[in-house]
Protein backbone atom coordinates (compact mmCIF):
# COMPACT_ATOMS: atom_id res chain seq x y z
CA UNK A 1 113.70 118.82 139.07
CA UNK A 2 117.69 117.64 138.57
CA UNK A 3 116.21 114.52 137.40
CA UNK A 4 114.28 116.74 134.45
CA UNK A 5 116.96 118.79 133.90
CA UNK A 6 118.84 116.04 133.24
CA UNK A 7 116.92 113.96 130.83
CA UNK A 8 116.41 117.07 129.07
CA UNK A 9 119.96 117.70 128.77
CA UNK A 10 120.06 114.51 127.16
CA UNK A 11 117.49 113.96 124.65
CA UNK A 12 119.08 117.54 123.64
CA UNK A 13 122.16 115.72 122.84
CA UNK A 14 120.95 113.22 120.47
CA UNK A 15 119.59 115.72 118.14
CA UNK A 16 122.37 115.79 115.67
CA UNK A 17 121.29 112.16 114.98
CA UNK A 18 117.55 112.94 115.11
CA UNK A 19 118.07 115.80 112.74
CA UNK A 20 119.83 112.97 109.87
CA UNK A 21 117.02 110.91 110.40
CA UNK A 22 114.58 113.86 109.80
CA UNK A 23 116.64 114.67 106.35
CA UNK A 24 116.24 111.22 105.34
CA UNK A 25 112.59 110.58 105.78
CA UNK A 26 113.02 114.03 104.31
CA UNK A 27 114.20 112.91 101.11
CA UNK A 28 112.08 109.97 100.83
CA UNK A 29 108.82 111.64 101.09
CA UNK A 30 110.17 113.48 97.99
CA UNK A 31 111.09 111.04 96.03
CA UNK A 32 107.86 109.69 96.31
CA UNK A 33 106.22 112.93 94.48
CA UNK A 34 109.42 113.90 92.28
CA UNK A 35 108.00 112.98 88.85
CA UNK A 36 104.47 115.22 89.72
CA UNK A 37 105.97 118.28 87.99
CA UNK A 38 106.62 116.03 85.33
CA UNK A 39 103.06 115.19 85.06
CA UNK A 40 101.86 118.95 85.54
CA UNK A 41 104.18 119.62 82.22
CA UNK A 42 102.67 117.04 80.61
CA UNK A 43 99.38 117.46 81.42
CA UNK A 44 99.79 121.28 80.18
CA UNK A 45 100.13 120.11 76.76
CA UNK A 46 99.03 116.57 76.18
CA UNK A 47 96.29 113.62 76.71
CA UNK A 48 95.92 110.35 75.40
CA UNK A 49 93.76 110.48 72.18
CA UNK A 50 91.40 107.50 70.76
CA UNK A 51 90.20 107.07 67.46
CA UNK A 52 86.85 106.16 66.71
CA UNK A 53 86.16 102.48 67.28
CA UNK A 54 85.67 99.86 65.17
CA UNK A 55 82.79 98.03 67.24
CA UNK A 56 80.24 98.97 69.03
CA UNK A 57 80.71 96.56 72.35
CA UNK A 58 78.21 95.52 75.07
CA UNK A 59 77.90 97.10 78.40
CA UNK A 60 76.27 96.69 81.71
CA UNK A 61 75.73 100.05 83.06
CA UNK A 62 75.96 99.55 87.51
CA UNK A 63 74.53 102.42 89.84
CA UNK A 64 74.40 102.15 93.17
CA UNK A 65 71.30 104.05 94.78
CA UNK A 66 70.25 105.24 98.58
CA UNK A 67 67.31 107.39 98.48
CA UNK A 68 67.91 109.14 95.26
CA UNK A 69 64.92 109.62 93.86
CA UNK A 70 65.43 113.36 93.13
CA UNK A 71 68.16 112.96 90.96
CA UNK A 72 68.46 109.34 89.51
CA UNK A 73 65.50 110.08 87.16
CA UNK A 74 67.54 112.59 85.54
CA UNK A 75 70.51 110.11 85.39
CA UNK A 76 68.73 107.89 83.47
CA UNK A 77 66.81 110.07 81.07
CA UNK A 78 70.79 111.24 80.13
CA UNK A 79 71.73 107.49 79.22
CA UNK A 80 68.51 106.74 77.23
CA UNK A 81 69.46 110.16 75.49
CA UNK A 82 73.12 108.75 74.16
CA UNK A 83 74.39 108.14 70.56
CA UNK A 84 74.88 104.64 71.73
CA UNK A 85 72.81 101.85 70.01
CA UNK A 86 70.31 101.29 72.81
CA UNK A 87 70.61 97.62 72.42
CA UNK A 88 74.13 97.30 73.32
CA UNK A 89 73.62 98.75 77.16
CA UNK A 90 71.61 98.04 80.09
CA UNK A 91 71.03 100.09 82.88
CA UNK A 92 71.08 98.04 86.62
CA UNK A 93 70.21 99.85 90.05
CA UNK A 94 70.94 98.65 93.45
CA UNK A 95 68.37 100.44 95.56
CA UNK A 96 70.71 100.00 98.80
CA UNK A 97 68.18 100.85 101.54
CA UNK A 98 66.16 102.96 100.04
CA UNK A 99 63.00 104.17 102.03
CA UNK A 100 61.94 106.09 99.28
CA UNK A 101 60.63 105.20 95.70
CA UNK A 102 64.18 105.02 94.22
CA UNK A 103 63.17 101.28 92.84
CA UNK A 104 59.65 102.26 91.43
CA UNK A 105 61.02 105.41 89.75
CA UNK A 106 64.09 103.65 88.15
CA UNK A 107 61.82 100.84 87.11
CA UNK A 108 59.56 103.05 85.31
CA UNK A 109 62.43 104.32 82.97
CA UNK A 110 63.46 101.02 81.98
CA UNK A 111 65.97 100.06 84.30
CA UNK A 112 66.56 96.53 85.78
CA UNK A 113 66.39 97.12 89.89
CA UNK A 114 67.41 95.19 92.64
CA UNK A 115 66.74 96.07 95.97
CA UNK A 116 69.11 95.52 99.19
CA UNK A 117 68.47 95.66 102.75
CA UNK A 118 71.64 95.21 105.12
CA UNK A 119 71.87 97.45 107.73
CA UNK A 120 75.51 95.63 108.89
CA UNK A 121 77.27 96.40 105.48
CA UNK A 122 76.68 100.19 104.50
CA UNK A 123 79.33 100.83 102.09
CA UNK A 124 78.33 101.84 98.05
CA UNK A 125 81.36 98.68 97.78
CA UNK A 126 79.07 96.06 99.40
CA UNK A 127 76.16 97.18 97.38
CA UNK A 128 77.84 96.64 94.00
CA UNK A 129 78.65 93.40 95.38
CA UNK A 130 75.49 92.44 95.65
CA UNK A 131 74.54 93.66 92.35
CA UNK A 132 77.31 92.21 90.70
CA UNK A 133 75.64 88.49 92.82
CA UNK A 134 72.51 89.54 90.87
CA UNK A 135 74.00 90.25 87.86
CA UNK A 136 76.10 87.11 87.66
CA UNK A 137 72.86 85.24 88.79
CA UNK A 138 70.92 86.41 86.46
CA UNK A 139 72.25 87.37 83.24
CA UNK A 140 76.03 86.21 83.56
CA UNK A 141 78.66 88.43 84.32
CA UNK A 142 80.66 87.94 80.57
CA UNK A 143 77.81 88.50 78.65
CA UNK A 144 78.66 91.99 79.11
CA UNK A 145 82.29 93.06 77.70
CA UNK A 146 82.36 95.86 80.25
CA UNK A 147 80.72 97.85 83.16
CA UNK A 148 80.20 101.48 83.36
CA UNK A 149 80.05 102.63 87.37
CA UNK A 150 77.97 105.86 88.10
CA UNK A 151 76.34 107.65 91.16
CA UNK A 152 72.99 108.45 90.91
CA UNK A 153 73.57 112.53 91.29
CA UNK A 154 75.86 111.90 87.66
CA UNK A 155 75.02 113.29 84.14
CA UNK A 156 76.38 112.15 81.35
CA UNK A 157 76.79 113.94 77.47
CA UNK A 158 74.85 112.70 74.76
CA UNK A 159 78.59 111.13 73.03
CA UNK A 160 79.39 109.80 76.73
CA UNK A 161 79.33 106.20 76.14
CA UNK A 162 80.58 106.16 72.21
CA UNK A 163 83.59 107.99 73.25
CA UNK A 164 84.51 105.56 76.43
CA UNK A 165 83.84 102.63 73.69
CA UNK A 166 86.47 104.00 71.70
CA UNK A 167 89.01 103.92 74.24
CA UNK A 168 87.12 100.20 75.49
CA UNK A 169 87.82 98.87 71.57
CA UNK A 170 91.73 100.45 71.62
CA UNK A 171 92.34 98.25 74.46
CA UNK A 172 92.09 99.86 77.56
CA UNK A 173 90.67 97.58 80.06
CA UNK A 174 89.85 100.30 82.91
CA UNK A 175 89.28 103.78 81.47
CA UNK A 176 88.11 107.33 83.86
CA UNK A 177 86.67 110.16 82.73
CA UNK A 178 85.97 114.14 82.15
CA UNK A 179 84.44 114.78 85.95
CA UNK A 180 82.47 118.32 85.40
CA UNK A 181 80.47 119.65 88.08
CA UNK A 182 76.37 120.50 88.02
CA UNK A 183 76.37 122.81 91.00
CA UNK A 184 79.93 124.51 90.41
CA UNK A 185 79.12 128.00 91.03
CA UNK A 186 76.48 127.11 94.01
CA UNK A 187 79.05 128.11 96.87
CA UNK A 188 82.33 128.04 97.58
CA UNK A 189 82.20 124.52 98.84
CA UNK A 190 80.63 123.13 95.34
CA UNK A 191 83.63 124.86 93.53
CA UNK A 192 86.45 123.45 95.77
CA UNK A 193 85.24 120.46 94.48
CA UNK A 194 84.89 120.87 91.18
CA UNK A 195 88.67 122.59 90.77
CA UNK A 196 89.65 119.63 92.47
CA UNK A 197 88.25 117.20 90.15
CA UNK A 198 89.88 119.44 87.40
CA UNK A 199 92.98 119.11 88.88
CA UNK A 200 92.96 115.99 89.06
CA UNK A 201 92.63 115.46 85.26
CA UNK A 202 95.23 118.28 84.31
CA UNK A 203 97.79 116.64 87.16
CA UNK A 204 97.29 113.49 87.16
CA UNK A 205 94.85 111.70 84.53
CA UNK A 206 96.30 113.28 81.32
CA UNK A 207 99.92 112.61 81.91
CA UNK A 208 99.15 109.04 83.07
CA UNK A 209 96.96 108.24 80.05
CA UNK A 210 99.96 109.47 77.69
CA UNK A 211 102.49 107.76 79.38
CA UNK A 212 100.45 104.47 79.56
CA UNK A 213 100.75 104.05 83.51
CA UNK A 214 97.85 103.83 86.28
CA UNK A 215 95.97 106.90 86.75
CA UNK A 216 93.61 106.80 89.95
CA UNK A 217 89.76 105.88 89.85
CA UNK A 218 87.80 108.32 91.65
CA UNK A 219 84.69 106.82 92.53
CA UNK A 220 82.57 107.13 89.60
CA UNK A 221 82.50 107.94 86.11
CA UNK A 222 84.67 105.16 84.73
CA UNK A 223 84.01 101.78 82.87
CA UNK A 224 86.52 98.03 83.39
CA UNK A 225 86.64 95.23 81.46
CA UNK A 226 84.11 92.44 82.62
CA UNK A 227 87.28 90.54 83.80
CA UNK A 228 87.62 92.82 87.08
CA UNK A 229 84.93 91.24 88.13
CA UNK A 230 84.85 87.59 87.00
CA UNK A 231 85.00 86.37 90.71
CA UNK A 232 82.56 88.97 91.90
CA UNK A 233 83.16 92.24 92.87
CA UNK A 234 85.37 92.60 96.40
CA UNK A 235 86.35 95.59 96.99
CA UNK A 236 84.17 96.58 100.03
CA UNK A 237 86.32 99.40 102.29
CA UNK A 238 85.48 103.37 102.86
CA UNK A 239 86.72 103.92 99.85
CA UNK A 240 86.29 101.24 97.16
CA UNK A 241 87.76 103.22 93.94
CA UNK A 242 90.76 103.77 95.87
CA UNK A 243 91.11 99.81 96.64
CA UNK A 244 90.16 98.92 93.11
CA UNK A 245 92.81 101.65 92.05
CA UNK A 246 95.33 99.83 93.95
CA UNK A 247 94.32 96.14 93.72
CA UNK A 248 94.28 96.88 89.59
CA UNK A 249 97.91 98.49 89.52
CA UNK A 250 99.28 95.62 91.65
CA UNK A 251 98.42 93.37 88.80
CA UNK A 252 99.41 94.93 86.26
CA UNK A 253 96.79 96.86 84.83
CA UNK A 254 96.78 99.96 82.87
CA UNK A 255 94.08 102.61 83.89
CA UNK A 256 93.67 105.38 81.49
CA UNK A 257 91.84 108.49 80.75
CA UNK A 258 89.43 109.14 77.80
CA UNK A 259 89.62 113.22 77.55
CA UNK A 260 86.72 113.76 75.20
CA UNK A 261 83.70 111.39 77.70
CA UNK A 262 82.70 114.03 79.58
CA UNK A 263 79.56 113.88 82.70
CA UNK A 264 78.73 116.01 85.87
CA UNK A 265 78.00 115.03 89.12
CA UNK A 266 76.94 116.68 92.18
CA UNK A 267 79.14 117.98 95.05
CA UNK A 268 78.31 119.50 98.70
CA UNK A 269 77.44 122.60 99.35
CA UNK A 270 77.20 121.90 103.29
CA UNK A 271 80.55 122.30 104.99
CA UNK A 272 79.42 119.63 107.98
CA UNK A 273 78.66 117.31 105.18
CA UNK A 274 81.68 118.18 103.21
CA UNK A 275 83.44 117.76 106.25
CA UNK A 276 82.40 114.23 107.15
CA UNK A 277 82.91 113.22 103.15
CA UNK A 278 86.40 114.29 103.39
CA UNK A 279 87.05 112.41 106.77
CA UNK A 280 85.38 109.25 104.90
CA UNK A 281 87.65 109.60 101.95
CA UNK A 282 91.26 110.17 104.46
CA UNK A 283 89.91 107.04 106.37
CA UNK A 284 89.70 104.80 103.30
CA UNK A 285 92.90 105.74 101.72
CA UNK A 286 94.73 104.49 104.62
CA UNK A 287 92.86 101.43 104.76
CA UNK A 288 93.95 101.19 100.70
CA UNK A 289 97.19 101.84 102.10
CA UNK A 290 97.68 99.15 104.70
CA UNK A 291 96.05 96.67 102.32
CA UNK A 292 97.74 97.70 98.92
CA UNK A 293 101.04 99.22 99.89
CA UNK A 294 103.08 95.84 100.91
CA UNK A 295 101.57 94.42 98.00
CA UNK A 296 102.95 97.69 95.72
CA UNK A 297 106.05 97.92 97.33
CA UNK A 298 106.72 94.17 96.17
CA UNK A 299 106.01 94.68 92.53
CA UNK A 300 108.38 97.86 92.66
CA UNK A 301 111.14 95.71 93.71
CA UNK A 302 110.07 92.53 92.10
CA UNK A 303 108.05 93.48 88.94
CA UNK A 304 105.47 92.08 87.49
CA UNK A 305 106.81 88.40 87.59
CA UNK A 306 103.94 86.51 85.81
CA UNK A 307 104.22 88.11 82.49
CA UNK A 308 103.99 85.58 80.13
CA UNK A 309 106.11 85.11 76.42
CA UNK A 310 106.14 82.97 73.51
CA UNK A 311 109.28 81.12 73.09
CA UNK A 312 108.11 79.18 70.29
CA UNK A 313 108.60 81.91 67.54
CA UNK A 314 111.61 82.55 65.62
CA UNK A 315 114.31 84.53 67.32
CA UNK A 316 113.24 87.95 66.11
CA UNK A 317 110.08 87.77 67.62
CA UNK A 318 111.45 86.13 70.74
CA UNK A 319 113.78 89.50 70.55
CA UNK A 320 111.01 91.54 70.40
CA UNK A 321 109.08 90.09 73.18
CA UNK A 322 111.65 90.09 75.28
CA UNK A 323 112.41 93.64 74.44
CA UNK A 324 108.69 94.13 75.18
CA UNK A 325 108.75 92.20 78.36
CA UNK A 326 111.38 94.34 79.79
CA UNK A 327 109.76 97.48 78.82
CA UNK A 328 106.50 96.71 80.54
CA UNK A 329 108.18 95.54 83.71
CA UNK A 330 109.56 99.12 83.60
CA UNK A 331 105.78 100.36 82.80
CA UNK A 332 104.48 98.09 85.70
CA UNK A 333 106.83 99.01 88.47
CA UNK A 334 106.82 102.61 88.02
CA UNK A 335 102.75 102.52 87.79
CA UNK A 336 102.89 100.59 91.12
CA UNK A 337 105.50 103.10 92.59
CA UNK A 338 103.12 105.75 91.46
CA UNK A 339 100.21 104.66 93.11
CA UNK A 340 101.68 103.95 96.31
CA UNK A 341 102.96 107.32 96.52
CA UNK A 342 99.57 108.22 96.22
CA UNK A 343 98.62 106.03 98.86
CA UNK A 344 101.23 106.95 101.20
CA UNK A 345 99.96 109.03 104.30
CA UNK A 346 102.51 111.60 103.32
CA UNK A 347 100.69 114.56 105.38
CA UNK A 348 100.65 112.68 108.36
CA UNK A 349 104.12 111.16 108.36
CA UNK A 350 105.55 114.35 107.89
CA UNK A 351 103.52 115.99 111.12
CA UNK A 352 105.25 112.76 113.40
CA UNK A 353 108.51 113.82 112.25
CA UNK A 354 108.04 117.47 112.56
CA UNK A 355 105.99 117.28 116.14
CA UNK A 356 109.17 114.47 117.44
CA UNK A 357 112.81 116.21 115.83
CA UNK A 358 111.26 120.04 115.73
CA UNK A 359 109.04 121.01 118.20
CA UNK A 360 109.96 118.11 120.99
CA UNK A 361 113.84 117.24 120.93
CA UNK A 362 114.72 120.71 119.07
CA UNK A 363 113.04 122.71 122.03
CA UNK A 364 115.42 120.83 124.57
CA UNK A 365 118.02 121.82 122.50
CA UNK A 366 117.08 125.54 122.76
CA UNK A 367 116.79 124.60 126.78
CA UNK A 368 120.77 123.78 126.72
CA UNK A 369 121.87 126.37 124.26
CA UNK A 370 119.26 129.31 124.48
CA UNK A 371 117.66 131.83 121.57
CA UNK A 372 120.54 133.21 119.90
CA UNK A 373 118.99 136.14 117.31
CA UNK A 374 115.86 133.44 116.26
CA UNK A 375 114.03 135.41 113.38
CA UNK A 376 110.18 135.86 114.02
CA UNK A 377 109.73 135.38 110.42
CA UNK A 378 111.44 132.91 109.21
CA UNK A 379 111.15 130.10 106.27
CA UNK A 380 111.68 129.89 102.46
CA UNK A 381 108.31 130.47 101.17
CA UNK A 382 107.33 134.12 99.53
CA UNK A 383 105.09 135.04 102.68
CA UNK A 384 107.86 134.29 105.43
CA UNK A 385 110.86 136.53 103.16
CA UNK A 386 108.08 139.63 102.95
CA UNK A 387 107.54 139.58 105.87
CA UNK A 388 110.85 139.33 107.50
CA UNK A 389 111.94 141.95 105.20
CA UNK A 390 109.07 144.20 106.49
CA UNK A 391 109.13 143.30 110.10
CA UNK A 392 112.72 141.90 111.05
CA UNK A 393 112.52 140.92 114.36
CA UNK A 394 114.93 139.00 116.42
CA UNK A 395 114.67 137.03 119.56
CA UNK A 396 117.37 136.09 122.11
CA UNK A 397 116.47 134.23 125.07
CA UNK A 398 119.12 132.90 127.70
CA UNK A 399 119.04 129.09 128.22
CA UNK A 400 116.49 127.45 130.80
CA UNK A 401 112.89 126.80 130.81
CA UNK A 402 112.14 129.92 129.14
CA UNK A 403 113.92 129.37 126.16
CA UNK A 404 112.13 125.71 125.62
CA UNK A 405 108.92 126.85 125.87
CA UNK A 406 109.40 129.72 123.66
CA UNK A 407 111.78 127.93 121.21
CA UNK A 408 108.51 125.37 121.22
CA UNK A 409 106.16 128.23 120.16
CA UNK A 410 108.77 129.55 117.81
CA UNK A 411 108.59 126.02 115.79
CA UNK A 412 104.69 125.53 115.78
CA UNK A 413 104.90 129.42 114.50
CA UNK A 414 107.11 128.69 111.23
CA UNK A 415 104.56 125.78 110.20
CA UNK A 416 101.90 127.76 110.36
CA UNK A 417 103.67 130.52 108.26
CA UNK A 418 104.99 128.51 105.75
CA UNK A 419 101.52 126.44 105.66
CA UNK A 420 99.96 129.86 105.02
CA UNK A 421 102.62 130.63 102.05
CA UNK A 422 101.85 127.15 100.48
CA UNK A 423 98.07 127.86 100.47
CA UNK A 424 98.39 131.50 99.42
CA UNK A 425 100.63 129.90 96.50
CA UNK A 426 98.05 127.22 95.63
CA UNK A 427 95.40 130.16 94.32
CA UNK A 428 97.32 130.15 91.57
CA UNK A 429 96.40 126.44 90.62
CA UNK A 430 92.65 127.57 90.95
CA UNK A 431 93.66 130.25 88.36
CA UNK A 432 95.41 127.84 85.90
CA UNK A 433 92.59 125.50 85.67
CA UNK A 434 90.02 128.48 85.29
CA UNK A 435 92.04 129.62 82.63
CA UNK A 436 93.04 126.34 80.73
CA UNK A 437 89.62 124.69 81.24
CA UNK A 438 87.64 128.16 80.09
CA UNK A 439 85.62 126.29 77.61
CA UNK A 440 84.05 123.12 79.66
CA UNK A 441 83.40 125.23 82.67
CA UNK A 442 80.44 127.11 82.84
CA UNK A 443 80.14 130.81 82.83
CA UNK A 444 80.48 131.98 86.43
CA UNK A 445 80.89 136.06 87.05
CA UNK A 446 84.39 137.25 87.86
CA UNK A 447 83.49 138.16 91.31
CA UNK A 448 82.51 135.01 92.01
CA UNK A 449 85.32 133.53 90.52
CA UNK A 450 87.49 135.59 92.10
CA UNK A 451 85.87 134.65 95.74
CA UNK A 452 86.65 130.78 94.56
CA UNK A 453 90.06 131.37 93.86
CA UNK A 454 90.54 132.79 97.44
CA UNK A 455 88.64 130.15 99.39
CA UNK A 456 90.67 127.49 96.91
CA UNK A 457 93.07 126.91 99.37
CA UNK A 458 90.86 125.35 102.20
CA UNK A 459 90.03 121.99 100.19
CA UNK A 460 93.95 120.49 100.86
CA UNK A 461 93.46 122.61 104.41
CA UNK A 462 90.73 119.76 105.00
CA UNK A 463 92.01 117.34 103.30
CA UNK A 464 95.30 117.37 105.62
CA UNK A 465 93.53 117.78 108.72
CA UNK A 466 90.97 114.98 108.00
CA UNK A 467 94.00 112.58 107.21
CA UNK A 468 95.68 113.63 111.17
CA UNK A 469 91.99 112.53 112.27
CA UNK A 470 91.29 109.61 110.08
CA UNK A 471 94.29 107.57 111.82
CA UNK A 472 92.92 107.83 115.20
CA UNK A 473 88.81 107.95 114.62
CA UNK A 474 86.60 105.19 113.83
CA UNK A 475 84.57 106.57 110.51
CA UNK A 476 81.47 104.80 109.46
CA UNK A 477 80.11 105.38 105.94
CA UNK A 478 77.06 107.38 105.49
CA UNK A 479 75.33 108.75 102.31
CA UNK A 480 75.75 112.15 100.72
CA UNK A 481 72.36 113.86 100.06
CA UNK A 482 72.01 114.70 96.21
CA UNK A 483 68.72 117.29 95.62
CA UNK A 484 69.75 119.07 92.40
CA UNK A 485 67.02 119.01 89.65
CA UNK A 486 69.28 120.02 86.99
CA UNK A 487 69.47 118.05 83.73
CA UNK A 488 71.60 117.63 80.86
CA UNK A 489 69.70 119.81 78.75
CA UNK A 490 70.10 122.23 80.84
CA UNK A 491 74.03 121.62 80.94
CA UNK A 492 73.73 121.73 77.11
CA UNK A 493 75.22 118.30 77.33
CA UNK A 494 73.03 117.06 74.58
CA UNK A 495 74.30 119.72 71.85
């Protein structure tokens, strides 16, 4: 028991150094998502605009299918419906083993099908490998100036693939898009979904686009530039958009956001489904991480090194390119900084540093030194200072065993109190992008509405908790049923 008592006693005393290295990670972790209320400003206002192109360019159009044949029909029948000369697009299927008649059915509608059977590699990334193999095999890779990557539960507007052309034909080399939602009023699974796709594009995709930085692919819904995928395509993990997001910014792309190509997709409406989805997509940004981050961390310090100039102009233009050199290092290193803060298991690092300096070595403190007038409600969010102004309640507790275990308690209260002010706060994004995005989201009764705003909260609940499982769990990828029979028309996505 002296022994105890004594190493207590001494882990208590190296707190004071404990609590500077809690500060600093402290202020790292921010820095790392500083310039976000930047982008929420921004993305208030403004998005990256196109004008309309002057050339109608060729594009292979990849899906990758597994038992679909409820909804990839539907799919198709929305492409065949576009404003896009027919001859400039063709539609390729990798019926990734498919028991069903996904092949046949897809066939039938005028779709080029190839059909996969690996039961070792199960990831949508390995299938679009092997229909990139066929693709390249068969019709050449760069005979197409671009590729268009859908799911087969996706929609698309009758303008979808002239408006991504325009932003194709201004330059952009990878380009995402307007992710609406079929099944958004369904339940209140469906709708945490859909705000956070919204979200996404008011937060994230908008701002970047302006700005000309690296916004984040998110898994479909977005075209690249046949040169992505000139030696094949390789990304393979959990989460392939994420490693194509990251393996893109690293060298040196741009990835931008055309406002005005709009589609739907599908989301879960079955919380053990939703569930394993989530713990799929936590997984695979870590593995993006540990691939991408060393690699993102070097261009932030390094730049983009291999940007090439002409020296052989005259000495203005030489000024200019250099001037233009300099600026897109600057571009290029704050893209890559960007998406490795998105990368960076930010949820998780902070619960190692909060379960080590607060609840462990902080509670040994409270052994040697005792509860002196600890406040049951305590913290700076608006919950924890209403509360503590209803119900002011102190606690003193004399030094010993006691005080530990209670001081421990104490600590693991707070967090959840201040988690539950953060989550109360977020409603209000769920209002904000009801309210801003009015006129693309369909009519949904305001008791309903109201019932989303409330249950808002629980998709970053999930999405935090999946990421403390992800590290330690082996996840395996398995397919997310689609069975909606809605169609385009009845979106009014062809007016």
């Amino acid at each position: 028991m002296e022994f105890i008592k004594e190493l207590i006693t001494n882990i208590a005393s190296t707190y004071p150094i404990w609590e500077k290295v809690y500060k600093v990670i402290g202020i790292i972790l921010s820095v790392l998502v500083f310039h976000k209320a930047f982008y929420f400003v921004i993305g208030m206002f403004f998005t990256r605009k196109f004008k309309k192109a002057n050339k109608n360019h060729k594009y292979g159009i990849c899906i990758a299918a597994r038992n679909e044949e409820k909804v990839i029909g539907n799919l198709i029948d929305s492409i065949h419906k576009q404003d896009y000369p027919k001859d400039l697009y063709t539609i390729f299927v990798v019926a990734d083993n498919c028991t069903d008649s996904t092949a046949e059915l897809c066939r039938s509608k005028g779709a080029i099908v190839y059909e996969r059977f690996d039961n070792e590699h199960k990831t949508k990334g390995f299938a679009l490998q092997f229909l990139f193999k066929q693709i390249e095999r068969d019709y050449k890779t760069d005979s197409f100036e671009a590729f268009f990557i859908f799911d087969a539960d996706n929609l698309l507007k009758s303008n979808y693939l002239s408006k991504m052309n325009d932003a194709f034909d201004a330059g952009c080399k990878i380009v995402t898009s307007y992710r609406n939602t079929k099944n958004f009023d369904e339940n209140w699974i469906s709708s945490n979904y859909a705000l956070h796709w919204i979200r996404s594009i008011r937060t994230n995709h908008r701002a970047r686009s302006v700005l000309r930085l690296a916004t984040n692919i998110q898994g479909t819904g977005f075209l690249f530039s046949n040169e992505i995928v000139k030696d094949g395509w390789k990304y393979t993990s959990l989460t392939e958009d994420r490693a194509l997001t990251a393996d893109a910014v690293a060298q040196g792309y741009q990835i931008s956001y055309q406002d005005e190509a709009e589609f739907y997709d599908e989301q879960p409406i079955n919380l053990k489904i939703a569930l394993r989805q989530r713990l799929r997509w936590s997984k695979g940004h870590l593995q993006a991480f540990a691939e991408s981050g060393p690699y993102l961390f070097i261009n932030i310090i390094f730049g983009k090194l291999f940007i090439k100039t002409n020296w052989n102009k005259d000495n203005k233009d030489k000024q200019k390119n250099i001037f233009l050199r300099i600026l897109e290092s600057i571009r290029h290193r704050f893209a890559s900084f960007d998406t490795l803060s998105q990368l960076t298991p930010i949820a998780f690092i902070n619960l190692v540093r909060w379960l080590i300096v607060s609840v462990i070595i902080y509670s040994c403190v409270q052994y040697t030194e005792g509860l002196n007038g600890m406040q049951l409600f305590t913290g700076g969010t608006w919950l924890a200072k209403l509360l503590n102004s209803l119900f002011a309640i102190d606690i003193t507790i004399k030094p010993g065993f006691k005080a530990m275990l209670i001081g421990a308690l104490l600590t693991i209260w707070f967090r959840i109190l201040y988690r539950m002010g953060i989550y109360f706060s977020n409603m209000l994004m769920a209002i904000y992008v009801f309210i801003v995005e009015d006129a693309r989201i369909k009519k949904i009764p305001l008791l309903k509405k109201i019932w989303f705003i409330i249950m808002w909260p629980w998709f970053d609940i999930i999405g935090r908790y999946t990421t403390y499982v992800a590290v330690f769990k082996k996840v395996d990828w398995k397919p997310i049923p689609h069975e909606s029979k809605i169609t385009i028309d009845d979106l009014g996505g062809n007016k």
